[in-house]
N, C-alpha and C. Protein backbone atom coordinates (compact mmCIF):
# COMPACT_ATOMS: atom_id res chain seq x y z
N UNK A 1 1.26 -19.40 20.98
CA UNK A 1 0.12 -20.11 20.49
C UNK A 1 0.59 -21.45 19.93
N UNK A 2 -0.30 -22.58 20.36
CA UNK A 2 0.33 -23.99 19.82
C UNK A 2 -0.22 -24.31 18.63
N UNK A 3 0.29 -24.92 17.44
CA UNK A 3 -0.07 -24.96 16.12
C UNK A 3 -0.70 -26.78 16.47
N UNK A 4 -1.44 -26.98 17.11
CA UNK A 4 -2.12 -28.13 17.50
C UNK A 4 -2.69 -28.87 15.71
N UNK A 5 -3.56 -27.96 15.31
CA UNK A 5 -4.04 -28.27 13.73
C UNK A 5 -3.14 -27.80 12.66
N UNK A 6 -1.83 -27.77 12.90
CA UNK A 6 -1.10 -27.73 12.05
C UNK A 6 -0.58 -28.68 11.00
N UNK A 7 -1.19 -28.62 9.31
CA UNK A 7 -1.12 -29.55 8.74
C UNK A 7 0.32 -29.08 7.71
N UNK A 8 1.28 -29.35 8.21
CA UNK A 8 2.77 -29.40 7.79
C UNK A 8 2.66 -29.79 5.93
N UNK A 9 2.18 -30.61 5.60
CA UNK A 9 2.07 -31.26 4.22
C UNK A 9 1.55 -30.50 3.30
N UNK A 10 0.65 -30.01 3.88
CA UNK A 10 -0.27 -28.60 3.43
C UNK A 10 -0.15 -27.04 3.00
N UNK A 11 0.75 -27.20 4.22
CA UNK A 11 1.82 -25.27 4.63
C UNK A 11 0.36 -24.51 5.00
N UNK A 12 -0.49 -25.42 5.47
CA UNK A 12 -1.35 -24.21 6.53
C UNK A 12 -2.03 -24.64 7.89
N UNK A 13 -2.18 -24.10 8.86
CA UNK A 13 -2.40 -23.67 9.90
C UNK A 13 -4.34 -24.08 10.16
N UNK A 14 -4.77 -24.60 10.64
CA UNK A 14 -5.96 -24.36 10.70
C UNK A 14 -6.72 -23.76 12.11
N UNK A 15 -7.29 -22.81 11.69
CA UNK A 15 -7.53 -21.90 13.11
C UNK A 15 -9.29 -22.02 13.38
N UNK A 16 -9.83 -21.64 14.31
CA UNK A 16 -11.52 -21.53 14.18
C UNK A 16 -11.64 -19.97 14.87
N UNK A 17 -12.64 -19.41 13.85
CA UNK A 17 -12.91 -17.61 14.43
C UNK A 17 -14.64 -18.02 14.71
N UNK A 18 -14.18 -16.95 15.63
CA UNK A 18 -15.93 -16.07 15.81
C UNK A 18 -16.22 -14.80 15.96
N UNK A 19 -17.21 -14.84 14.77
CA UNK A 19 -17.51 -13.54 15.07
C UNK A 19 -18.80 -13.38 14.96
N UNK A 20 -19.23 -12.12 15.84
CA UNK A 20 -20.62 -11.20 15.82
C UNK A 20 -21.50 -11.95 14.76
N UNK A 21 -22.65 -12.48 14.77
CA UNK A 21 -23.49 -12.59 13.47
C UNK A 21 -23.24 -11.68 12.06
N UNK A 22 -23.85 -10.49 12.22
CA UNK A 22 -23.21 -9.26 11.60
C UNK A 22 -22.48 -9.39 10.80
N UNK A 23 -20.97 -9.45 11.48
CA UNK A 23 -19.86 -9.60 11.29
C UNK A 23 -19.88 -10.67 10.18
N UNK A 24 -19.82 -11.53 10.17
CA UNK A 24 -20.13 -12.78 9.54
C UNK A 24 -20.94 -12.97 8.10
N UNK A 25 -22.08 -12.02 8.52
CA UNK A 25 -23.13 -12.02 7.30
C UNK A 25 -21.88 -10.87 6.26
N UNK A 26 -21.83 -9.84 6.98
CA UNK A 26 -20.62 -8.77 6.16
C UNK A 26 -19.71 -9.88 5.43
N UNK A 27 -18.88 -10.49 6.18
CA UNK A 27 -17.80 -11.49 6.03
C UNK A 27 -18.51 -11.94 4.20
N UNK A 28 -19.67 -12.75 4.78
CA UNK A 28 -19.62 -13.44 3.73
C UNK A 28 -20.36 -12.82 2.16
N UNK A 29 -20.70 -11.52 2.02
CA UNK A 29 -20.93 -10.85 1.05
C UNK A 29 -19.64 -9.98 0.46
N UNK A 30 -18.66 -9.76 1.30
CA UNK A 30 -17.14 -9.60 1.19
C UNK A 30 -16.99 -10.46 0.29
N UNK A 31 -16.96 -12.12 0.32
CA UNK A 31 -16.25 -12.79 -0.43
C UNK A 31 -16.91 -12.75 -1.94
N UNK A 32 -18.42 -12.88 -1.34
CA UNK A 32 -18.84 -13.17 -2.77
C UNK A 32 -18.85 -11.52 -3.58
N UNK A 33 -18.27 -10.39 -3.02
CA UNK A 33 -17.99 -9.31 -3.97
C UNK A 33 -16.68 -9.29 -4.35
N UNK A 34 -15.71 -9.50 -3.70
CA UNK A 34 -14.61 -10.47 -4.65
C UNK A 34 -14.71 -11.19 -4.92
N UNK A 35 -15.04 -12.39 -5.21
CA UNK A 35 -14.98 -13.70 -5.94
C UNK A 35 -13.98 -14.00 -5.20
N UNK A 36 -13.75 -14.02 -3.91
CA UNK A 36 -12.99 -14.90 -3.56
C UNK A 36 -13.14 -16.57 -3.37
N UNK A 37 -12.37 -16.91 -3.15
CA UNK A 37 -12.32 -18.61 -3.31
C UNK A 37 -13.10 -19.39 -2.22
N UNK A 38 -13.13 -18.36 -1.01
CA UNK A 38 -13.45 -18.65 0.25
C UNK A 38 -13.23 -17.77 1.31
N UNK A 39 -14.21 -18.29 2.85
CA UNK A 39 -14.08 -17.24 3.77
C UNK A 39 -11.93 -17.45 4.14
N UNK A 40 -11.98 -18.39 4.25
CA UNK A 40 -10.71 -18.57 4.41
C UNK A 40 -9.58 -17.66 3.38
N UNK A 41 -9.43 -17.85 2.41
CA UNK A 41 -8.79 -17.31 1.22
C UNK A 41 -9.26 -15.72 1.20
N UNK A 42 -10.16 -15.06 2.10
CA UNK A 42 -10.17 -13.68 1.88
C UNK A 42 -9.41 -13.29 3.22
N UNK A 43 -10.04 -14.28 4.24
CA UNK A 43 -9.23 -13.97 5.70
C UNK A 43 -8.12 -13.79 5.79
N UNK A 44 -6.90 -14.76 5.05
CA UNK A 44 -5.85 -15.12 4.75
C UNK A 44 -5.20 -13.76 4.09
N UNK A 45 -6.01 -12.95 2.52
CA UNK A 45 -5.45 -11.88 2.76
C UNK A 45 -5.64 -10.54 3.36
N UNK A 46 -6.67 -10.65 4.14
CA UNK A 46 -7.01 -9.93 4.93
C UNK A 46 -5.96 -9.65 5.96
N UNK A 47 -5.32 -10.56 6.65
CA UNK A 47 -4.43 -10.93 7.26
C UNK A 47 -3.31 -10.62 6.51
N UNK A 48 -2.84 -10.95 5.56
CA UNK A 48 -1.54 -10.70 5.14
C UNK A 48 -1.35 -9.00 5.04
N UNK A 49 -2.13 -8.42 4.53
CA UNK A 49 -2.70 -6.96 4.03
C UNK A 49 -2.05 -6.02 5.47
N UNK A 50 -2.40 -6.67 6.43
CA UNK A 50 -2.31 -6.39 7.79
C UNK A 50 -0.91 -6.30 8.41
N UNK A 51 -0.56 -7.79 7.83
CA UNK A 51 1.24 -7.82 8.49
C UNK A 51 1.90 -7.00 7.68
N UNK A 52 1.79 -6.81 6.32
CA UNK A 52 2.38 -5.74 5.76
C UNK A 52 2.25 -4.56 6.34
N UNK A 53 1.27 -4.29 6.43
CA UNK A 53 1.46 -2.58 7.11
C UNK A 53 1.75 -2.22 8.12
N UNK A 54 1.91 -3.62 8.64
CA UNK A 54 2.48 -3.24 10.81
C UNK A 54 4.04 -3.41 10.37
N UNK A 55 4.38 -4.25 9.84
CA UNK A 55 6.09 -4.79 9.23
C UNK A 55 6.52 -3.32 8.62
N UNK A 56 5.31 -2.53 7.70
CA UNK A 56 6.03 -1.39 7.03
C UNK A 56 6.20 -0.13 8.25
N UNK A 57 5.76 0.03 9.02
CA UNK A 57 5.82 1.03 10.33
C UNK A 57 7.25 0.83 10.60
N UNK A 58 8.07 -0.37 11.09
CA UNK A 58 9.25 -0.47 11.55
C UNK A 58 10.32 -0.48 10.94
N UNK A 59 10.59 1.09 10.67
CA UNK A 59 11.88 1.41 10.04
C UNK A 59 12.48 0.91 8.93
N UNK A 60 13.78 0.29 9.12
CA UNK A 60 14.18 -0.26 8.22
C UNK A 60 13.78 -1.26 6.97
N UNK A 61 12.39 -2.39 7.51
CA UNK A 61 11.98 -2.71 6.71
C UNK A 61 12.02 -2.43 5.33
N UNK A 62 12.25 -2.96 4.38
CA UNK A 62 11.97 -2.83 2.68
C UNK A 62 10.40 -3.02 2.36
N UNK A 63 10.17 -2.04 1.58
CA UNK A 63 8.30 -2.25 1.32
C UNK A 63 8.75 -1.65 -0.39
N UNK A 64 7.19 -2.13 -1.01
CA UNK A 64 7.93 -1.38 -2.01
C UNK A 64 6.06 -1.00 -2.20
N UNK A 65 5.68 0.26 -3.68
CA UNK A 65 4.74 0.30 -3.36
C UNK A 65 3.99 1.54 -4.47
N UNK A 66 3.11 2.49 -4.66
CA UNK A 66 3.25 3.65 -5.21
C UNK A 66 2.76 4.87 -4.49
N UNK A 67 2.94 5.77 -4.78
CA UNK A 67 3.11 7.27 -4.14
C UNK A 67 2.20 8.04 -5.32
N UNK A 68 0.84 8.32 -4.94
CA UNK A 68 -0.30 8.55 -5.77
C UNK A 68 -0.23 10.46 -5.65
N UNK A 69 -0.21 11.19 -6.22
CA UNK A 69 -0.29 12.60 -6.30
C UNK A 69 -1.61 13.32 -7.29
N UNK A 70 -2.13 14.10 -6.52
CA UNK A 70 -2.87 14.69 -7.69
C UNK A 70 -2.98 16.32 -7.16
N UNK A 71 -2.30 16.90 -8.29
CA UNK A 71 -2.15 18.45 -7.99
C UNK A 71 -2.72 19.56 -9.04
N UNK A 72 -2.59 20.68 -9.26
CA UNK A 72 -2.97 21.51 -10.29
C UNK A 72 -1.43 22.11 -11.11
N UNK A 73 -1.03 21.31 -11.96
CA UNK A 73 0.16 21.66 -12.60
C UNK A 73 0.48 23.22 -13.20
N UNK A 74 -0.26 24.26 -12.99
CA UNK A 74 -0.06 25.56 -12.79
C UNK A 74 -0.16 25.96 -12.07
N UNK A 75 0.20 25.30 -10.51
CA UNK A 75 0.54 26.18 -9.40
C UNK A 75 2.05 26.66 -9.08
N UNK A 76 2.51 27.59 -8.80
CA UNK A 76 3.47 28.01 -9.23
C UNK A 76 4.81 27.07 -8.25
N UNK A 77 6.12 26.94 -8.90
CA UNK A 77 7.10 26.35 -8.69
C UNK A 77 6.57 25.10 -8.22
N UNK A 78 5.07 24.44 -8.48
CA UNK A 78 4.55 23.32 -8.23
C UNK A 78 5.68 22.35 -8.95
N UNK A 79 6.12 22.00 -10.04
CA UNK A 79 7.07 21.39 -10.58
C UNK A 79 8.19 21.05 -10.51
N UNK A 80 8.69 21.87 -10.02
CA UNK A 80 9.80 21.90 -10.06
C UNK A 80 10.50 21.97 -8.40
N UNK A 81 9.50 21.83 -7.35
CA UNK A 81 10.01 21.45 -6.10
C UNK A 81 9.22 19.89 -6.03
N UNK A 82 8.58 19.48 -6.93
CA UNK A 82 8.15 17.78 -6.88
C UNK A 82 9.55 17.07 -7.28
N UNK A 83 9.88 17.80 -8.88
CA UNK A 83 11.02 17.20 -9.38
C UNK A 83 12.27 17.09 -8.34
N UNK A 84 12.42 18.48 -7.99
CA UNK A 84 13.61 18.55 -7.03
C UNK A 84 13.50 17.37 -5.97
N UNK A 85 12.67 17.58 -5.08
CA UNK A 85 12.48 16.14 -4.06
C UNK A 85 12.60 14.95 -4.66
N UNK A 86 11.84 14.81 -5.96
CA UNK A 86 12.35 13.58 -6.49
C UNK A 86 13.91 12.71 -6.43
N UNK A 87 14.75 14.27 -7.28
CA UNK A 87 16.29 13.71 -7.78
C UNK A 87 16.63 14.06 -6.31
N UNK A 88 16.01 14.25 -5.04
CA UNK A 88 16.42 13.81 -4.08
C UNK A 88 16.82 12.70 -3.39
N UNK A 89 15.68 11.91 -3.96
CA UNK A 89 15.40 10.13 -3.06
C UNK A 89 16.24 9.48 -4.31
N UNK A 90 17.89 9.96 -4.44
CA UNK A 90 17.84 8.44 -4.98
C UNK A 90 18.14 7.36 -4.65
N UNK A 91 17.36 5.89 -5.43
CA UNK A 91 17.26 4.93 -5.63
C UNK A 91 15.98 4.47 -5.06
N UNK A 92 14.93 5.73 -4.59
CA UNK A 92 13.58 4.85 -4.05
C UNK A 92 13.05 4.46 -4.95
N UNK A 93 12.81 5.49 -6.04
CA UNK A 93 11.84 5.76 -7.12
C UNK A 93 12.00 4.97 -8.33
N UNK A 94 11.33 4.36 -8.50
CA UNK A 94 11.50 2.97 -9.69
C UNK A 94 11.34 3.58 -11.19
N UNK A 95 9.87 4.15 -10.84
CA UNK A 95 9.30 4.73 -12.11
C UNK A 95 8.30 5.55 -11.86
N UNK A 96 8.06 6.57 -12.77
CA UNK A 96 6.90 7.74 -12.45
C UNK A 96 6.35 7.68 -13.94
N UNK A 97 5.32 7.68 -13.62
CA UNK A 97 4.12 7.58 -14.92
C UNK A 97 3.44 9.29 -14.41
N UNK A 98 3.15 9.92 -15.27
CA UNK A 98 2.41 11.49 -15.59
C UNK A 98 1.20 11.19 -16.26
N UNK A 99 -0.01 11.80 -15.57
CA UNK A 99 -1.13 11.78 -16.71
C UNK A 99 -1.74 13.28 -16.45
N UNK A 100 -2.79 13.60 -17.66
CA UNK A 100 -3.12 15.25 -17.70
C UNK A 100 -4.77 14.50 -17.25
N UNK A 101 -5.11 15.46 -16.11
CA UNK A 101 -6.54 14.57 -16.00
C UNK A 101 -7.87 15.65 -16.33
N UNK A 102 -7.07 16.76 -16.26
CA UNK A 102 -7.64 18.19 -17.33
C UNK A 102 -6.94 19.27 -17.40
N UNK A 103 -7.38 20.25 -17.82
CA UNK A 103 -6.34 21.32 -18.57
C UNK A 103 -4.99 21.76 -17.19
N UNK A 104 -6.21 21.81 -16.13
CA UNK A 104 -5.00 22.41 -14.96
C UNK A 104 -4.64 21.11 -13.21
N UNK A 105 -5.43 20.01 -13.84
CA UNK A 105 -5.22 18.74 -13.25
C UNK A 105 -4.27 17.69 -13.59
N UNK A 106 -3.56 17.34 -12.69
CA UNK A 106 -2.37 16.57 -13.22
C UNK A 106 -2.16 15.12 -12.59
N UNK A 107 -2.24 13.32 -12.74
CA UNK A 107 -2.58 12.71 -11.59
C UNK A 107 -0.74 12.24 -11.82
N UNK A 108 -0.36 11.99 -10.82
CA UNK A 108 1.44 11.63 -10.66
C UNK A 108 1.12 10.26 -9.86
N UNK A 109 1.92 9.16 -10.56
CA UNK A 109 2.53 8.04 -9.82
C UNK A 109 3.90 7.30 -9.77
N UNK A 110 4.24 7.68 -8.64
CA UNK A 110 5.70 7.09 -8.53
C UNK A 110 5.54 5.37 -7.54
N UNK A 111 6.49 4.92 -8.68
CA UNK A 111 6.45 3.42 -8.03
C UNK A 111 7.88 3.35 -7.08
N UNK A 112 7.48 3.33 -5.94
CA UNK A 112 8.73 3.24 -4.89
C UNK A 112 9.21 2.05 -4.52
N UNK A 113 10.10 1.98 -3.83
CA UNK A 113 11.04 0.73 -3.17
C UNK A 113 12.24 1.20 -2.53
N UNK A 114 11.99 0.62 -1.44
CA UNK A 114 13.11 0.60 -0.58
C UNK A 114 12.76 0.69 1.23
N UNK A 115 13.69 0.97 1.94
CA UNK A 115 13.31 1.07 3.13
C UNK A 115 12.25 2.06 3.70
N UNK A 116 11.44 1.63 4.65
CA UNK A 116 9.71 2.04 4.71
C UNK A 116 10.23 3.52 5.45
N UNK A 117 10.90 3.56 6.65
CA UNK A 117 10.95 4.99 7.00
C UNK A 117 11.19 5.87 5.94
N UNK A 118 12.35 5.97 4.84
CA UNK A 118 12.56 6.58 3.66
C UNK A 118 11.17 6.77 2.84
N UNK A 119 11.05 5.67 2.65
CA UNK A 119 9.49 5.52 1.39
C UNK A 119 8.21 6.58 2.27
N UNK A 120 8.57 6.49 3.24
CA UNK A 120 7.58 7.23 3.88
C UNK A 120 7.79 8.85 4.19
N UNK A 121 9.01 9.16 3.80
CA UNK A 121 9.09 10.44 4.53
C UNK A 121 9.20 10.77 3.09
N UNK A 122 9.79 10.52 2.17
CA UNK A 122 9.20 10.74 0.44
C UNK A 122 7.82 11.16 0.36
N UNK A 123 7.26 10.26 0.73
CA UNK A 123 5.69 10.47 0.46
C UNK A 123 5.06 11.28 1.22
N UNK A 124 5.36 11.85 2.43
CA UNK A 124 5.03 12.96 3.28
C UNK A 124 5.46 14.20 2.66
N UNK A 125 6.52 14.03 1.88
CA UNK A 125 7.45 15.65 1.70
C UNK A 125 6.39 15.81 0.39
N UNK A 126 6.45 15.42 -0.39
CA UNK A 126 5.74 15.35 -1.67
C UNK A 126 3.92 15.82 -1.73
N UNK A 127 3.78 15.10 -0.28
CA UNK A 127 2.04 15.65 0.05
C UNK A 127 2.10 16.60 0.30
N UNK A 128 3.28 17.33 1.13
CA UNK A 128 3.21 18.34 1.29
C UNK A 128 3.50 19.64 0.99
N UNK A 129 3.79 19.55 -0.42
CA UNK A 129 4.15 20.37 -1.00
C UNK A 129 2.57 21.62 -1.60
N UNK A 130 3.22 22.62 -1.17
CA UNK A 130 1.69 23.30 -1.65
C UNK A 130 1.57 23.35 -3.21
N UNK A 131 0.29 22.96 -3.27
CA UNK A 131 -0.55 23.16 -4.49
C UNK A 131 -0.90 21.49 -4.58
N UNK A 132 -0.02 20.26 -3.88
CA UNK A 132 -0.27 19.30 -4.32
C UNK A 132 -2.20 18.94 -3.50
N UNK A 133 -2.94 18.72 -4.04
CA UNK A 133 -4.30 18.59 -3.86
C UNK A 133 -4.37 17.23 -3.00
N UNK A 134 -3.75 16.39 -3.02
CA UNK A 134 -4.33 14.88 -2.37
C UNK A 134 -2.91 13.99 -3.16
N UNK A 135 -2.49 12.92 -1.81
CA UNK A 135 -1.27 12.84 -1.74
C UNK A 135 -1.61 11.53 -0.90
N UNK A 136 -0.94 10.07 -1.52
CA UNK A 136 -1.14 8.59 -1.07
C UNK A 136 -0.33 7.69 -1.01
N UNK A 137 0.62 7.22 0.07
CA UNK A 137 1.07 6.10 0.02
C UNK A 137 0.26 4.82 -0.16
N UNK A 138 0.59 3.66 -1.18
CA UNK A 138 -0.45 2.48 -0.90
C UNK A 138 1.37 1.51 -0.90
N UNK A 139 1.55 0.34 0.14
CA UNK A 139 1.97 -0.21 0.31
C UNK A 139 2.13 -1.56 -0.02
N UNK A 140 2.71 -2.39 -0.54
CA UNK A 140 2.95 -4.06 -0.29
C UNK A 140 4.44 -4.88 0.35
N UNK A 141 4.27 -6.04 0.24
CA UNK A 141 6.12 -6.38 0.67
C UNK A 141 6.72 -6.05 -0.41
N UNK A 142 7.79 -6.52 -0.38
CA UNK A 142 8.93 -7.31 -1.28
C UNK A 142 9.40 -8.77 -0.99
N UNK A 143 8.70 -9.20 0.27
CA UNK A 143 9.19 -10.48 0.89
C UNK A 143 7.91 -11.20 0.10
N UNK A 144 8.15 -12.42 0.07
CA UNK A 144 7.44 -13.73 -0.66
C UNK A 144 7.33 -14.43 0.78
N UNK A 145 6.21 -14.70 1.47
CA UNK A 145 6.11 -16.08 2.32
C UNK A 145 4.94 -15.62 2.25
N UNK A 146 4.20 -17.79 2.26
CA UNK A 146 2.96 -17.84 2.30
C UNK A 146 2.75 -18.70 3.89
């Protein structure tokens, strides 16, 4: 693709979309329910949102991110095969915050980092542990480019 409207001075790209009417009317109640700045400035991370998660699919990549758990903390050896997997991964796991969300509800977040196949098979082993109820990778970079 040729960067024809490429304004170098700027550091952006200027592109023209179309879309569906629809599409468009959606588009633009999107922005104004974020407060975004513009159709542009939501597109932009709309787009970025995107390359992250195709970039985090391929292996090695570094992503960093949290690992959302919510289980019933009296299910049996529920604890203590989370912990175990834990002091498994080391150096993914940044930090884990614990909250009680009622007497036998428990919500777990571990803040991860490191390479995405790893970060990912963490977060699979951990969902799958029985008793855990609902189990979430949410992703971002670690890379900075705008």
């Amino acid at each position: 693709m040729k960067n024809r409207n490429n304004n170098a001075a700027a550091g952006a790209t200027r592109l023209s979309l179309s879309l569906p009417n629809g599409l468009a009317v959606d588009l633009d109640a999107l922005v104004a329910a974020k407060g975004a700045a513009s159709r542009s400035a939501l597109v932009a991370d709309l787009v970025r949102d995107a390359v992250v998660e195709h970039r985090s699919r391929r292996g090695r990549q570094e992503i960093a991110g949290t690992i959302t758990l919510v289980y019933d903390h009296h299910a049996r050896n529920l604890q203590a095969k989370l912990t175990g997997i834990q002091h498994d991964s080391e150096g993914l796991i940044v930090s884990v915050m614990h909250v009680h969300l009622t007497h036998h509800d428990c919500l777990e977040t571990l803040v991860v980092r490191g390479p995405a196949d790893r970060v990912r098979t963490l977060a699979d082993k951990l969902a799958a542990v029985r008793g855990v109820r609902h189990g979430k990778l949410t992703i971002t970079t670690t890379e900075h480019k705008e």
